[in-house]
Protein backbone atom coordinates (compact mmCIF):
# COMPACT_ATOMS: atom_id res chain seq x y z
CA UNK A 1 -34.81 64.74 1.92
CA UNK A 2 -34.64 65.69 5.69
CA UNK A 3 -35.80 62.35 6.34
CA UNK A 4 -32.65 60.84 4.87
CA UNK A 5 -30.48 63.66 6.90
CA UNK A 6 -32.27 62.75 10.25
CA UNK A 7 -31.90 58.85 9.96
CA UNK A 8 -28.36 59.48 8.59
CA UNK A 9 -28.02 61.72 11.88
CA UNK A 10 -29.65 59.11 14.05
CA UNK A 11 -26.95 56.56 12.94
CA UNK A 12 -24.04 58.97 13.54
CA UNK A 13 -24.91 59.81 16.44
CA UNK A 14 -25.97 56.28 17.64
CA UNK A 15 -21.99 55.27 16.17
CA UNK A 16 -20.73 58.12 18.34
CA UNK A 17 -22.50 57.01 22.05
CA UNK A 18 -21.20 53.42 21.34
CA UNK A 19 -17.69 54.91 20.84
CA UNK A 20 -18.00 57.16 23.59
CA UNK A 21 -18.82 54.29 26.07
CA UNK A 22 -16.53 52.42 24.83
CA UNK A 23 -13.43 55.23 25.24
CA UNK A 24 -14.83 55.68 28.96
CA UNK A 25 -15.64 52.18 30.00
CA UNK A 26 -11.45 51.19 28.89
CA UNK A 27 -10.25 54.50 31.05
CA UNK A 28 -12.20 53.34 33.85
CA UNK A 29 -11.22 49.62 33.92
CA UNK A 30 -7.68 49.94 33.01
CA UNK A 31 -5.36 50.94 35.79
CA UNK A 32 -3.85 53.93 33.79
CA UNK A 33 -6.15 57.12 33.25
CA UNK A 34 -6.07 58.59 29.68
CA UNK A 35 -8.81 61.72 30.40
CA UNK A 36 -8.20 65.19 30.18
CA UNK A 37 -10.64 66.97 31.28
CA UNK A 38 -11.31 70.67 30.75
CA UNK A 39 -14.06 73.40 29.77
CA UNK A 40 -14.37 74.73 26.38
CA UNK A 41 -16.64 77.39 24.81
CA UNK A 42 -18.19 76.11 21.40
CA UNK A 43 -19.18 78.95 19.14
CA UNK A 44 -23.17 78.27 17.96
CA UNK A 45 -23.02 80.44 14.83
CA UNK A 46 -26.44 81.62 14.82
CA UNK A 47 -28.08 78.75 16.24
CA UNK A 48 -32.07 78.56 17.15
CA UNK A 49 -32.98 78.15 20.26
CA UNK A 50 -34.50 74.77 19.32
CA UNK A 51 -30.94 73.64 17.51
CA UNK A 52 -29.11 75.09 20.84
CA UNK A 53 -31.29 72.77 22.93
CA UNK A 54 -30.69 69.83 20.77
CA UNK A 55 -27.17 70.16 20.58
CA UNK A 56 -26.75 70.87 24.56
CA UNK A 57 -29.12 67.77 25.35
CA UNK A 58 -26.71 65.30 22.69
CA UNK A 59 -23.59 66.54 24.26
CA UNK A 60 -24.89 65.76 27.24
CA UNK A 61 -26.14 62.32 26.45
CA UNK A 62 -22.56 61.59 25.14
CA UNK A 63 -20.58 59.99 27.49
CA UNK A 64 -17.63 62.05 28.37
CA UNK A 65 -19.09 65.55 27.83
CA UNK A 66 -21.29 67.53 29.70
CA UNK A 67 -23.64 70.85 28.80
CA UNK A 68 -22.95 73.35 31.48
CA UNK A 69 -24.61 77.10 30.29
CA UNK A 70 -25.20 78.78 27.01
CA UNK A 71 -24.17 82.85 26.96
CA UNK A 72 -26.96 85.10 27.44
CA UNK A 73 -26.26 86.34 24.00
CA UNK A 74 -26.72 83.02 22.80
CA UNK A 75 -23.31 82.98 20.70
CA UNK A 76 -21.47 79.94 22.96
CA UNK A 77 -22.23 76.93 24.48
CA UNK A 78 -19.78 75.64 27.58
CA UNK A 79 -19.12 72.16 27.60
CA UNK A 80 -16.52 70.10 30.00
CA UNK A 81 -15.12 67.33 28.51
CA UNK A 82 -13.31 64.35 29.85
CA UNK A 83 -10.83 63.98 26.52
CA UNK A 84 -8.80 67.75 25.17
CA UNK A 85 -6.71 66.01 23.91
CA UNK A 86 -6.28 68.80 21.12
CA UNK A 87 -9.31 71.43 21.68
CA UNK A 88 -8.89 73.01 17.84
CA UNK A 89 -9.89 69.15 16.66
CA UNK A 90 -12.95 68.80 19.39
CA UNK A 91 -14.23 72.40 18.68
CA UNK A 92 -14.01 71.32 15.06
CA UNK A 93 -15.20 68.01 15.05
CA UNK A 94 -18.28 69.18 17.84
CA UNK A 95 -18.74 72.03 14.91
CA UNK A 96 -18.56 69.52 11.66
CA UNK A 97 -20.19 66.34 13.11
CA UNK A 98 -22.80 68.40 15.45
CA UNK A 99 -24.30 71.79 14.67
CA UNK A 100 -24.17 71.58 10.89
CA UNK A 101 -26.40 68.10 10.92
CA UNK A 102 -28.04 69.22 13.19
CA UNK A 103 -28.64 72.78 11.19
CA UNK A 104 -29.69 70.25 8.52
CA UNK A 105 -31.87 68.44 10.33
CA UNK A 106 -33.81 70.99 12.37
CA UNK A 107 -33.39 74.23 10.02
């Protein structure tokens, strides 16, 4: 069964670097710029230290976000990303889409 999660993981995440290149390749050849960049703090819920390192090394393999320092307490993770658009739906979506496949995938 994890099998199934991790190749179903592999192809969402796989989906999510060619839309992420895609988002930043059109802001940087179109005249107008569309980013908004910022820092957030993403709550890790009781993460593993394995899990933390996985998620910090995917964010920053996606283009557009970047890992900067986990808490000494291990409870967040501070990212900067290029698009805040609205950073309730990034925390969420980081939250739905990330750490619970990856929680999945690596218990």
């Amino acid at each position: 069964m994890r099998i199934l999660k991790f190749i179903h993981f592999f192809f969402f995440y796989l989906y999510e670097i060619i839309l992420c290149n895609l988002k930043v390749a059109y802001d940087v050849l179109t005249p107008k710029h569309y980013m908004k960049p910022g820092f957030i703090a993403v709550e890790l819920d009781d993460m593993s230290d394995l899990q933390i390192s996985i998620l910090a090394n995917l964010l920053t393999m996606t283009p557009g976000t970047l890992s900067l320092d986990v808490c000494s307490n291990k409870k967040s993770l501070y990212i900067h990303a290029m698009y805040i658009d609205d950073q309730e739906k990034l925390l969420t979506e980081i939250k739905e889409n990330y750490i619970k496949r990856i929680k999945e995938v690596f218990p």
